[in-house]
Protein backbone atom coordinates (compact mmCIF):
# COMPACT_ATOMS: atom_id res chain seq x y z
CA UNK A 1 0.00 0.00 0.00
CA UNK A 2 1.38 3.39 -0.82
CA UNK A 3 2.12 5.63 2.42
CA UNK A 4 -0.01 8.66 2.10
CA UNK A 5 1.77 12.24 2.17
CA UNK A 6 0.86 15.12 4.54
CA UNK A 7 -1.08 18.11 3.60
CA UNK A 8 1.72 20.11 4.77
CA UNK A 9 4.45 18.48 2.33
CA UNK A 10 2.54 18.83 -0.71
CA UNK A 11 1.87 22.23 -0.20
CA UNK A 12 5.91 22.55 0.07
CA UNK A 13 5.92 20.73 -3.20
CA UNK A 14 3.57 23.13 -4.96
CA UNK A 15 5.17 26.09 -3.66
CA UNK A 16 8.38 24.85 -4.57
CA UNK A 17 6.98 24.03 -8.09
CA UNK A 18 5.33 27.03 -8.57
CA UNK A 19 8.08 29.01 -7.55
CA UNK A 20 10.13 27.88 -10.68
CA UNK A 21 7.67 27.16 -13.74
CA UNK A 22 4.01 27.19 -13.68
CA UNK A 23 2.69 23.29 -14.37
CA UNK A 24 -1.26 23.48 -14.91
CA UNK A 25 -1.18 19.82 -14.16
CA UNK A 26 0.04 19.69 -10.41
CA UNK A 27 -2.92 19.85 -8.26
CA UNK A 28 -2.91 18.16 -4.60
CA UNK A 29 -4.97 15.54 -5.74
CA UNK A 30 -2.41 14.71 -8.60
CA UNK A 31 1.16 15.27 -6.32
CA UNK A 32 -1.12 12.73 -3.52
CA UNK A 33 0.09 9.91 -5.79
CA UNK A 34 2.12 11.72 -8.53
CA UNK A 35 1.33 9.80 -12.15
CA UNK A 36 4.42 9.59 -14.57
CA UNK A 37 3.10 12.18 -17.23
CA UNK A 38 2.65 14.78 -14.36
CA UNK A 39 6.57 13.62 -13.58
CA UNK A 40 7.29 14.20 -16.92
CA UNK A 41 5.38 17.57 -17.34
CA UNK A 42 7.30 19.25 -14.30
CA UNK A 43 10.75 17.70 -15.53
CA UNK A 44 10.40 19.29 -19.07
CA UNK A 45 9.03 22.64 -16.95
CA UNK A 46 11.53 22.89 -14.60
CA UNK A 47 14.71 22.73 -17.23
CA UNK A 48 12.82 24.78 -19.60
CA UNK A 49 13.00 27.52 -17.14
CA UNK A 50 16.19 26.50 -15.40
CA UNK A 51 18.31 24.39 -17.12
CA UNK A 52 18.09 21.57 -14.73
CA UNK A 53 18.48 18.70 -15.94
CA UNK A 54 19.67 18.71 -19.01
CA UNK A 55 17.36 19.38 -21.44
CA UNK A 56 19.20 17.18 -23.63
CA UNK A 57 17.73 14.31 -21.63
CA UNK A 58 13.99 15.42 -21.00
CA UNK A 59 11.12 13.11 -22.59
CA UNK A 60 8.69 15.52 -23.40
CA UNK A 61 6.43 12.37 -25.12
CA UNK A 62 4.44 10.33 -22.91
CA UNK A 63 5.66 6.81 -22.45
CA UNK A 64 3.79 3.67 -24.34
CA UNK A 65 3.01 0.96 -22.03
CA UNK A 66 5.32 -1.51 -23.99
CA UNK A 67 8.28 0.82 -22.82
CA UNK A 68 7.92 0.34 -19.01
CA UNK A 69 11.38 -0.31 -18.62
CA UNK A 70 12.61 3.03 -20.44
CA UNK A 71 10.17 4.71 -18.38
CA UNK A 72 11.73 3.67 -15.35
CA UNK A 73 15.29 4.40 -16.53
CA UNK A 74 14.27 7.95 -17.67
CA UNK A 75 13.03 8.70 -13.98
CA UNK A 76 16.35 7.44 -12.07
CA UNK A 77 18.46 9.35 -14.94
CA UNK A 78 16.90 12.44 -13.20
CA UNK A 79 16.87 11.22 -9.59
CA UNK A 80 20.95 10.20 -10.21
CA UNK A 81 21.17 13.88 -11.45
CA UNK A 82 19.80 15.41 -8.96
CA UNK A 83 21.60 13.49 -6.41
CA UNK A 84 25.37 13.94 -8.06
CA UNK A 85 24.26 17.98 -8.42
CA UNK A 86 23.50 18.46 -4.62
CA UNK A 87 26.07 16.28 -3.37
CA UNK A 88 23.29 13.99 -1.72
CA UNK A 89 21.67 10.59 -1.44
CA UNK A 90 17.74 10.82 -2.58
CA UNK A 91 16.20 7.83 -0.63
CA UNK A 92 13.72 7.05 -3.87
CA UNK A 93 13.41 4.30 -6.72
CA UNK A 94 12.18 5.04 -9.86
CA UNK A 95 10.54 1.61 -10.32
CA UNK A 96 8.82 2.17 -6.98
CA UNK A 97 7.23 6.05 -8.28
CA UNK A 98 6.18 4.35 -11.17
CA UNK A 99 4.42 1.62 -9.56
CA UNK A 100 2.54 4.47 -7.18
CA UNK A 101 4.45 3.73 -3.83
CA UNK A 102 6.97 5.89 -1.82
CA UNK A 103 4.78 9.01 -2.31
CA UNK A 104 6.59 11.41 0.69
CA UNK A 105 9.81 10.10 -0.89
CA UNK A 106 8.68 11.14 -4.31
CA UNK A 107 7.66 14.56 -3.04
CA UNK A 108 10.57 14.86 -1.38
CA UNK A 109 12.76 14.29 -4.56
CA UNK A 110 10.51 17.28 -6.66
CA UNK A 111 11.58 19.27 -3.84
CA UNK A 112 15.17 18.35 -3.97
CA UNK A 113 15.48 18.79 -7.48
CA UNK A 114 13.36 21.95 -7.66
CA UNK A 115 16.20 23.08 -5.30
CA UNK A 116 19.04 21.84 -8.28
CA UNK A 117 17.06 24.06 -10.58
CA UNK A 118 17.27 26.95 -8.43
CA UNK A 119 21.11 26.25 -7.67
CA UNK A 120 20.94 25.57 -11.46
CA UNK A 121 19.69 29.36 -12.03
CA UNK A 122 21.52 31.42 -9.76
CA UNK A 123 24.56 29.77 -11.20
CA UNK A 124 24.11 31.00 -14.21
CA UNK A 125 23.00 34.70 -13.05
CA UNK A 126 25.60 35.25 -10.52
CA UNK A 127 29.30 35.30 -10.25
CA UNK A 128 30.98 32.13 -9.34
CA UNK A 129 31.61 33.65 -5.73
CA UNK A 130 28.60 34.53 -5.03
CA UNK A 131 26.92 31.07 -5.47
CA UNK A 132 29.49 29.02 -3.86
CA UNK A 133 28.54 31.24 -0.65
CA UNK A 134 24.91 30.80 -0.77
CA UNK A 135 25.33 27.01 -1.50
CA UNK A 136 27.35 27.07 1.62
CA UNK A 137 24.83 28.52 3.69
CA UNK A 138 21.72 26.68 2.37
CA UNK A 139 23.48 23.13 2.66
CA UNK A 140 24.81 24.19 6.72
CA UNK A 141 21.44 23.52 7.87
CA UNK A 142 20.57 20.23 6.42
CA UNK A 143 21.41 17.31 8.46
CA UNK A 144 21.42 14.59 5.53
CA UNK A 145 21.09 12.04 8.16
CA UNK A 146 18.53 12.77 10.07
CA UNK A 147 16.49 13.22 6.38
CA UNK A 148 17.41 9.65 5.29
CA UNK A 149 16.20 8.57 8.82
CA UNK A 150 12.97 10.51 7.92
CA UNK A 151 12.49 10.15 4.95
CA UNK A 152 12.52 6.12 5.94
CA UNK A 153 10.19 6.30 8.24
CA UNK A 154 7.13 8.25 7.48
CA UNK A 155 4.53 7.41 9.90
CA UNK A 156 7.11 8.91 12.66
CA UNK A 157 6.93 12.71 13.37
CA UNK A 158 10.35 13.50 12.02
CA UNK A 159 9.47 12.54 8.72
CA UNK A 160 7.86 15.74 8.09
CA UNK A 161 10.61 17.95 9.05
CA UNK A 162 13.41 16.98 6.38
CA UNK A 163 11.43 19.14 3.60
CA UNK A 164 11.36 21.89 6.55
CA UNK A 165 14.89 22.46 6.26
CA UNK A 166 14.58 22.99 2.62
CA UNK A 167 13.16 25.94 3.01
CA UNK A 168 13.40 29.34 5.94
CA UNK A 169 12.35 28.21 9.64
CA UNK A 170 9.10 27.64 10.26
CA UNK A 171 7.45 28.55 13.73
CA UNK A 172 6.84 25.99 16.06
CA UNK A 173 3.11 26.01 16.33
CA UNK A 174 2.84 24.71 12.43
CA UNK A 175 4.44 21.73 13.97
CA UNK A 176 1.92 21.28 17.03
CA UNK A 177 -0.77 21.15 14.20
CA UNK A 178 1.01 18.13 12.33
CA UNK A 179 -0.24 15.85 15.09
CA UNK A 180 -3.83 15.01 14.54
CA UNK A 181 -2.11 14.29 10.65
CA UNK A 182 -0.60 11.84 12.53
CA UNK A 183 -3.45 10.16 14.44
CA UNK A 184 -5.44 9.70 11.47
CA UNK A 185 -3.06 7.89 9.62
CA UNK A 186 -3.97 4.64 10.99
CA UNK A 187 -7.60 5.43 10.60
CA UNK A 188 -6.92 5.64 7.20
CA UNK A 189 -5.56 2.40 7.30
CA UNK A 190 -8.28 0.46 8.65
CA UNK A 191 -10.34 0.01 5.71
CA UNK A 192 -7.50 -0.71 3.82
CA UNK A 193 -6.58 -3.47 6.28
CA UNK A 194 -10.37 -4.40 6.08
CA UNK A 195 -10.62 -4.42 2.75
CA UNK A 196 -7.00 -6.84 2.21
CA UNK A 197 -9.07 -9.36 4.70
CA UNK A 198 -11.96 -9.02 3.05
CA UNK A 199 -10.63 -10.16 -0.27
CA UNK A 200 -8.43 -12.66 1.20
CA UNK A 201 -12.30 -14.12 2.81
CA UNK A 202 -13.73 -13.76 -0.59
CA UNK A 203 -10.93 -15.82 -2.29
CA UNK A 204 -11.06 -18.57 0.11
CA UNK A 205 -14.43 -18.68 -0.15
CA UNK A 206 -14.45 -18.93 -3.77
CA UNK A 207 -11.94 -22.02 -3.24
CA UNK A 208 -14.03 -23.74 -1.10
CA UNK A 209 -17.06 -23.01 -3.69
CA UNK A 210 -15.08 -24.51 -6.81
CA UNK A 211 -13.78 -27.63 -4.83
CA UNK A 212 -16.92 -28.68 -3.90
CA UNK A 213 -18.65 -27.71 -7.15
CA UNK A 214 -15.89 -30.31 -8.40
CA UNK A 215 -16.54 -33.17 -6.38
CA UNK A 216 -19.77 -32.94 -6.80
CA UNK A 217 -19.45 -33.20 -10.81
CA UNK A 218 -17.00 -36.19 -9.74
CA UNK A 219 -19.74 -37.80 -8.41
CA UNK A 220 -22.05 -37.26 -10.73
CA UNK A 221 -19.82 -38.23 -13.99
CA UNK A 222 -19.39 -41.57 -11.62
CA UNK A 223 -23.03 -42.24 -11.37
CA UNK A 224 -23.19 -41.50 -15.08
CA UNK A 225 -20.72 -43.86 -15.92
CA UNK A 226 -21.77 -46.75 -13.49
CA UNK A 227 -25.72 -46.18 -15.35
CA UNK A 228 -23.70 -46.78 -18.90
CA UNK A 229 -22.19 -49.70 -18.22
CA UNK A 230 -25.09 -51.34 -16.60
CA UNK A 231 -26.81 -50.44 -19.89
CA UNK A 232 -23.72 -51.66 -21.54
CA UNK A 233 -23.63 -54.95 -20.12
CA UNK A 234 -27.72 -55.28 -20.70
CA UNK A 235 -27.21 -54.72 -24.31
CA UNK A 236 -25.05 -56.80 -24.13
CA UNK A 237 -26.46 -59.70 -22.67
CA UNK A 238 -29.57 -58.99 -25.61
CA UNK A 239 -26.89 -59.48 -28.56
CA UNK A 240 -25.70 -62.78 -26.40
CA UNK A 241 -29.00 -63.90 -26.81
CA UNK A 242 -29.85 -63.04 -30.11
CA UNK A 243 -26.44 -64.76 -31.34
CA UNK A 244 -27.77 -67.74 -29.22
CA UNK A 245 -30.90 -68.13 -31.43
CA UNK A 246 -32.09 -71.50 -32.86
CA UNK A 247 -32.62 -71.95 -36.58
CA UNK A 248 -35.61 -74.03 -38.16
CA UNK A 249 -35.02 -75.80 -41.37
CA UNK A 250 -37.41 -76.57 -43.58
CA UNK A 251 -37.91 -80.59 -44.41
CA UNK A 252 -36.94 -81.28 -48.48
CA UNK A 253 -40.11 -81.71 -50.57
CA UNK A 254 -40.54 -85.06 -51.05
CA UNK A 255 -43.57 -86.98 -52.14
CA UNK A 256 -42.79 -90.54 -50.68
CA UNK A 257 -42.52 -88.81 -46.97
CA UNK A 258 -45.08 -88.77 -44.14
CA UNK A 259 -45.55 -85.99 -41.60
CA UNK A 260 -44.84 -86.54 -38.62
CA UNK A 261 -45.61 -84.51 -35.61
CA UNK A 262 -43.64 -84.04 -32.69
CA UNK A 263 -43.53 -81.47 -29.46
CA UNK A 264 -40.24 -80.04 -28.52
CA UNK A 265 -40.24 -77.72 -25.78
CA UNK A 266 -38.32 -74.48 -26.36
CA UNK A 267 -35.35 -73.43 -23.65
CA UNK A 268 -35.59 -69.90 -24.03
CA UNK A 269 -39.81 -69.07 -23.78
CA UNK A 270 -41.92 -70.65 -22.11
CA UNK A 271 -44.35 -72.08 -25.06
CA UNK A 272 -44.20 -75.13 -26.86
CA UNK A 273 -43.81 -74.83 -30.75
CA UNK A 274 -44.87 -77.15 -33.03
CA UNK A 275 -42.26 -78.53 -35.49
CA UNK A 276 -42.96 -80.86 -38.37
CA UNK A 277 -41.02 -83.53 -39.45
CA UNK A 278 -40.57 -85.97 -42.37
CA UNK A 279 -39.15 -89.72 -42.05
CA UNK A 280 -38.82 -91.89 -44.97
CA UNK A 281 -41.34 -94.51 -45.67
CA UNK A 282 -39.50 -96.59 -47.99
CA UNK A 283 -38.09 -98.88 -45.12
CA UNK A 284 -41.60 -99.57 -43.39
CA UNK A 285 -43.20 -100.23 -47.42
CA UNK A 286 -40.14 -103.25 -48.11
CA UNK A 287 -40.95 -104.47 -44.41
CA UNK A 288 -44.59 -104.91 -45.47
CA UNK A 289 -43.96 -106.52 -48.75
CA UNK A 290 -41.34 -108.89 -46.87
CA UNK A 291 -44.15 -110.14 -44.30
CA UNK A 292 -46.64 -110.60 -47.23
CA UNK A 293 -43.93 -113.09 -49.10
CA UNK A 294 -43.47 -115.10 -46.27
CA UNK A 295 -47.34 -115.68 -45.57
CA UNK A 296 -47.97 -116.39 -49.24
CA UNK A 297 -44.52 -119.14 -48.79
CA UNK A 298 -42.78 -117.10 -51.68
CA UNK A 299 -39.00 -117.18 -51.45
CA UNK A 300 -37.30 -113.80 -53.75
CA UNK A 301 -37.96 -112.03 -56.96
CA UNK A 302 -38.64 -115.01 -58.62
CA UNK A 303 -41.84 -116.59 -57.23
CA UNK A 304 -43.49 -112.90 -56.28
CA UNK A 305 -43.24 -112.29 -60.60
CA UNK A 306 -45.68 -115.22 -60.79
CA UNK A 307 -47.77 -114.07 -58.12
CA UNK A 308 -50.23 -112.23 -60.50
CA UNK A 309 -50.42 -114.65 -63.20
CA UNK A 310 -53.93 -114.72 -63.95
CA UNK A 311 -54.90 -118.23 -63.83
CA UNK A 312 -56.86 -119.74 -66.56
CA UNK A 313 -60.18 -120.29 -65.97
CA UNK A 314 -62.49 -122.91 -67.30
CA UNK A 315 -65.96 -123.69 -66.84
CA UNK A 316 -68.24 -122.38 -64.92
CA UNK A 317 -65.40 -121.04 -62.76
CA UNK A 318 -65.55 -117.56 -64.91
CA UNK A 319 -68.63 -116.79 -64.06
CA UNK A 320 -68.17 -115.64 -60.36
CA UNK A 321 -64.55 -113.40 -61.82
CA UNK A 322 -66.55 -112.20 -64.94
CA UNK A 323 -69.22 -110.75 -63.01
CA UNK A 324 -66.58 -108.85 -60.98
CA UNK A 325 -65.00 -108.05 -64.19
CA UNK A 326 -68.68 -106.88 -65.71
CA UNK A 327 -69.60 -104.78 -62.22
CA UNK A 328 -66.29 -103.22 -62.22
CA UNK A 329 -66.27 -102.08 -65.92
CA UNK A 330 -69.95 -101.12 -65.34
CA UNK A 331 -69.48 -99.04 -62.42
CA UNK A 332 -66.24 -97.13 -64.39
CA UNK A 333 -68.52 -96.17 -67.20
CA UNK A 334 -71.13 -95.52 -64.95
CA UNK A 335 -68.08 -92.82 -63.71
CA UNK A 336 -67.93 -91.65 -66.54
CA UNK A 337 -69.80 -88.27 -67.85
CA UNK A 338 -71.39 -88.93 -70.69
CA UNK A 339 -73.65 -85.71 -72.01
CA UNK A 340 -72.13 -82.55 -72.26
CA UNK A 341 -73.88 -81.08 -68.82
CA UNK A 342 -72.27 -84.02 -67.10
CA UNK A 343 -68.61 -83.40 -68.80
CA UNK A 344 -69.11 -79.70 -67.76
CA UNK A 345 -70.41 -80.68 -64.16
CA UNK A 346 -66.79 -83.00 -64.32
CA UNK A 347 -64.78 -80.63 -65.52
CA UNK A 348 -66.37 -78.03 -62.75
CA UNK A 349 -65.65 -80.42 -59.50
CA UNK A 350 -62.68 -81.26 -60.93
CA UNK A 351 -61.17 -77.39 -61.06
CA UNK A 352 -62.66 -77.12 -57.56
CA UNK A 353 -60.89 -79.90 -56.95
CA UNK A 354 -57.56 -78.65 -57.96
CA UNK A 355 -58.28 -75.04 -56.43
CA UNK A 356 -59.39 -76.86 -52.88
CA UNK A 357 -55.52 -78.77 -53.15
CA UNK A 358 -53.57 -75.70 -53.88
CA UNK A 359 -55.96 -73.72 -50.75
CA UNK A 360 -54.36 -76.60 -48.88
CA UNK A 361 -50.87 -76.55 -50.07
CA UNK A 362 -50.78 -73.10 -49.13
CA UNK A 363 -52.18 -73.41 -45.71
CA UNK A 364 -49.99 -75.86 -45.43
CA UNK A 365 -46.74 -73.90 -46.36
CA UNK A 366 -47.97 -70.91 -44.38
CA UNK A 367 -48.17 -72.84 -41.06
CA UNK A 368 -44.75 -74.18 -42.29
CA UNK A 369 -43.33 -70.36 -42.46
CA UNK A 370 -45.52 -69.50 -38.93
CA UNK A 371 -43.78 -71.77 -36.75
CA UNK A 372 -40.44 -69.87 -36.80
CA UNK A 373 -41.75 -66.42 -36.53
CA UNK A 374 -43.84 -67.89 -33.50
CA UNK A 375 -40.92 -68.79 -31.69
CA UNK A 376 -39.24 -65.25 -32.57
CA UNK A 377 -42.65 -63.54 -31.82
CA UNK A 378 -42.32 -65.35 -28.13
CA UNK A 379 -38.03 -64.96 -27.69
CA UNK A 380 -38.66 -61.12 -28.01
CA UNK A 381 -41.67 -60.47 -25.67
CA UNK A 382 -38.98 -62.31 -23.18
CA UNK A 383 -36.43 -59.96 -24.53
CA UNK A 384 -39.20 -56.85 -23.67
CA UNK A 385 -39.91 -58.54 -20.44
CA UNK A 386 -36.26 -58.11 -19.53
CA UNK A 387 -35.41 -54.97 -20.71
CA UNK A 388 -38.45 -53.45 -19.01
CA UNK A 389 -37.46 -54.97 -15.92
CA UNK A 390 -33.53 -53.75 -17.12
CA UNK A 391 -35.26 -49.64 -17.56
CA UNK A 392 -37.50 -49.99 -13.91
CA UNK A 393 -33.74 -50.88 -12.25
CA UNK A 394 -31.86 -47.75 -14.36
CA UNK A 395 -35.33 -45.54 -12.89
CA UNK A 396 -34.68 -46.47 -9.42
CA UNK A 397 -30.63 -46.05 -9.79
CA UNK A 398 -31.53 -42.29 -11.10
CA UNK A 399 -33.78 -41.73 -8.39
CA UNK A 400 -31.37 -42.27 -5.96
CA UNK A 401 -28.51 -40.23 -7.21
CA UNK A 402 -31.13 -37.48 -7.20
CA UNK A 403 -31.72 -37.57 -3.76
CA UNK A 404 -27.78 -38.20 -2.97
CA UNK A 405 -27.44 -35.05 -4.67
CA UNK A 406 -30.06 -33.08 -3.04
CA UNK A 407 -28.70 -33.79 -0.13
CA UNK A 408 -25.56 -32.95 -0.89
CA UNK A 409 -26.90 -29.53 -2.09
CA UNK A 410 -28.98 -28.99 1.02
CA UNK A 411 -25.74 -29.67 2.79
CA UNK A 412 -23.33 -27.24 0.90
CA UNK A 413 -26.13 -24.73 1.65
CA UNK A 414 -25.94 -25.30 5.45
CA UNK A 415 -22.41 -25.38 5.67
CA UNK A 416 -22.40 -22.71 3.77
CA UNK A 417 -24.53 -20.36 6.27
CA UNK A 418 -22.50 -21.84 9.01
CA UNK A 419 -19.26 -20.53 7.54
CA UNK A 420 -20.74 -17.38 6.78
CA UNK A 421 -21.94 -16.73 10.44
CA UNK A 422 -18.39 -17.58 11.97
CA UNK A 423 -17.00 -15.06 9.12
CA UNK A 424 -19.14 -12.21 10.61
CA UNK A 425 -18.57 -13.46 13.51
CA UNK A 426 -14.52 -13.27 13.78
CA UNK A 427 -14.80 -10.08 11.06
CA UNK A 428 -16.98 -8.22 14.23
CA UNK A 429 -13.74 -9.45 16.57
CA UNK A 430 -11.42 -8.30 14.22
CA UNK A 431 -13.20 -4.38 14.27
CA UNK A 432 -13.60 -4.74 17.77
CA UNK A 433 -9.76 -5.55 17.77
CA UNK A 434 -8.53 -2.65 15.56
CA UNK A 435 -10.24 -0.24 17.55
CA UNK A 436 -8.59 -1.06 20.48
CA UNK A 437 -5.54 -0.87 19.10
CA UNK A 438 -6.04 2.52 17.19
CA UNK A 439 -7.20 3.68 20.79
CA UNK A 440 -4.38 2.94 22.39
CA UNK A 441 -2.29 4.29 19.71
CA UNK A 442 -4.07 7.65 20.19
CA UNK A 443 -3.24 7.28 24.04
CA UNK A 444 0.43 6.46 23.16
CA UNK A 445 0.31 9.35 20.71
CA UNK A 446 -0.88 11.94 23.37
């Protein structure tokens, strides 16, 4: 924090300003904390009417920013000047004026150099003799160590009276006043103090804020992860499943097969499905024909050719095999249509026919083409089943990390007001504190 100046050491400033050029921009409020263009304006004044410094040297321009360095070099040029023309040590940094600080040191350099300038002046309008008497006689009277002393400790009365030698004697009462300057100097500095605290409070408090803003996204982005891989491994288990899926092949078309039906209960659902089936016949039809050799007492190929060797019949044997003969021919041509409404009437039942056997072909290869999609139709309402029951267990997951988190936020928030209490709290000890101490200072003081 920059160490404010007294009233009465800016007005020695001014007057010693004034006194040599006239700078429209040195006000009290601007020589309170003296800005480097003001610095610059009553270097380029001062050796415009005196010659000191060199104006070979004065920076009439402002500074840019970018040149913060030369800025700083420029100002202890003239401080090193001013110091090697009075024979003297000036207790002031340049990087220091330029960063606002050392004010009463700062003042006290304008004075010293306004002094040079003067020096400077009377140099140059007087005989050699002359000067080197009055430069005698003006330097008697300053103890240069008891102004470094000062001049290093400002908050101390004495600090005040190394810009009182600069100038004639002052009477003693001007110094009585300088002491309620002096008690309010650390009155000043209580809000500052405050105010250091106060921001110090705020910061940690923002800390606290953003660490627990953080683990709380921690656990969140947890929870988020730990509901994606339980949907993960659900998916998962689906595709298992769906790899895992029987196939149904269809039986060859054949027209020497039977159908044979058999019930095969599924592993994965819980309904029986139908599947047909075709065996060969062939093997039962050459058992059959076997059996019927061996009743009739024929032995091989040989004796079942002249198994149907019609007999010859004689007599009155023909008469019972004719008449079948007769019935059986009579009975075909009875069959047969014979008039053109009875050919059309054929022809009629006879597409009806053939429509009626392709009706049940199709049915037929439509219950064939069912019976898979019936098992499919029943392995996904299992798969629904499941993944409902997968989607109730993710609902009641989310609904708990809700609540976890608004108790966590109804936490933070009590905390919070707890923290906030014990801040007033110690911030009411810590003003209770300072005014103490400022009232004993005022005690010591008096």
């Amino acid at each position: 924090m920059a160490e404010a100046p007294s009233q009465e050491m800016i007005e020695q400033a001014m007057q010693a300003i004034a006194a040599l050029a006239s700078v429209p921009s040195v006000t009290e409020k601007a020589l309170s904390r003296p800005p480097v263009r003001v610095l610059q304006e009553i270097f380029a004044e001062i050796s415009s009417a005196t010659g000191f410094p060199d104006p070979a040297v004065i920076v009439r321009d402002e500074f840019p920013k970018e040149q913060k360095q030369e800025r700083i070099d420029y100002i202890q040029n003239i401080i090193q000047s001013t110091a090697d023309f009075l024979s003297i040590q000036i207790p002031c940094e340049a990087k220091n004026i330029t960063a606002g600080k050392e004010v009463p040191q700062t003042l006290y350099f304008l004075i010293k150099l306004c002094e040079a300038g003067r020096l400077k002046k009377a140099q140059e309008n007087q005989p050699a003799g002359q000067v080197e008497t009055e430069t005698v006689q003006m330097e008697e009277p300053q103890p240069e160590p008891e102004i470094q002393e000062q001049v290093y400790e400002p908050q101390v009365e004495e600090v005040i009276k190394p810009p009182q030698g600069l100038f004639e004697a002052e009477p003693e009462p001007q110094i009585k006043e300088m002491k309620p300057v002096f008690t309010e100097e650390p009155k000043q500095q209580k809000p500052v103090v405050d105010e250091r605290q106060q921001a110090l409070l705020q910061q940690q408090k923002e800390e606290e804020d953003v660490r627990q803003y953080e683990e709380i996204k921690k656990r969140q982005e947890q929870a988020e992860k730990e509901l994606q891989m339980k949907t993960q491994q659900a998916m998962q288990q689906v595709s298992n499943m769906a790899s895992n899926k029987p196939t149904f092949n269809a039986p060859p078309m054949s027209a020497a097969r039977k159908r044979e039906v058999t019930q095969v209960p599924s592993q994965e659902a819980q309904y029986k499905v139908q599947i047909v089936r075709e065996e060969e016949s062939e093997d039962k039809e050459d058992a059959v024909n076997a059996t019927i050799a061996e009743q009739l007492g024929l032995d091989g190929d040989a004796r079942m050719a002249g198994l149907f060797d019609a007999p010859v019949v004689q007599g009155d044997a023909q008469g019972a095999f004719m008449k079948d003969i007769q019935q059986t021919a009579q009975s075909f041509n009875q069959g047969i249509p014979q008039s053109s409404q009875e050919k059309r009437q054929f022809v009629q039942q006879k597409l009806s026919n053939q429509a009626n056997s392709k009706l049940i072909l199709a049915v037929q290869e439509a219950v064939r083409q069912v019976i898979p999609f019936s098992k499919a139709t029943s392995f996904l309402e299992e798969h629904l089943v499941r993944m409902r029951q997968e989607l109730m267990i993710a609902t009641d997951d989310v609904a708990n990390q809700e609540q976890l988190r608004t108790k966590s936020v109804n936490l933070e928030n009590k905390n919070r007001s707890v923290l906030d209490a014990k801040l007033r709290s110690v911030q009411e000890q810590i003003v209770g504190v300072k005014a103490a101490l400022s009232e004993l200072a005022g005690q010591v003081v008096v």
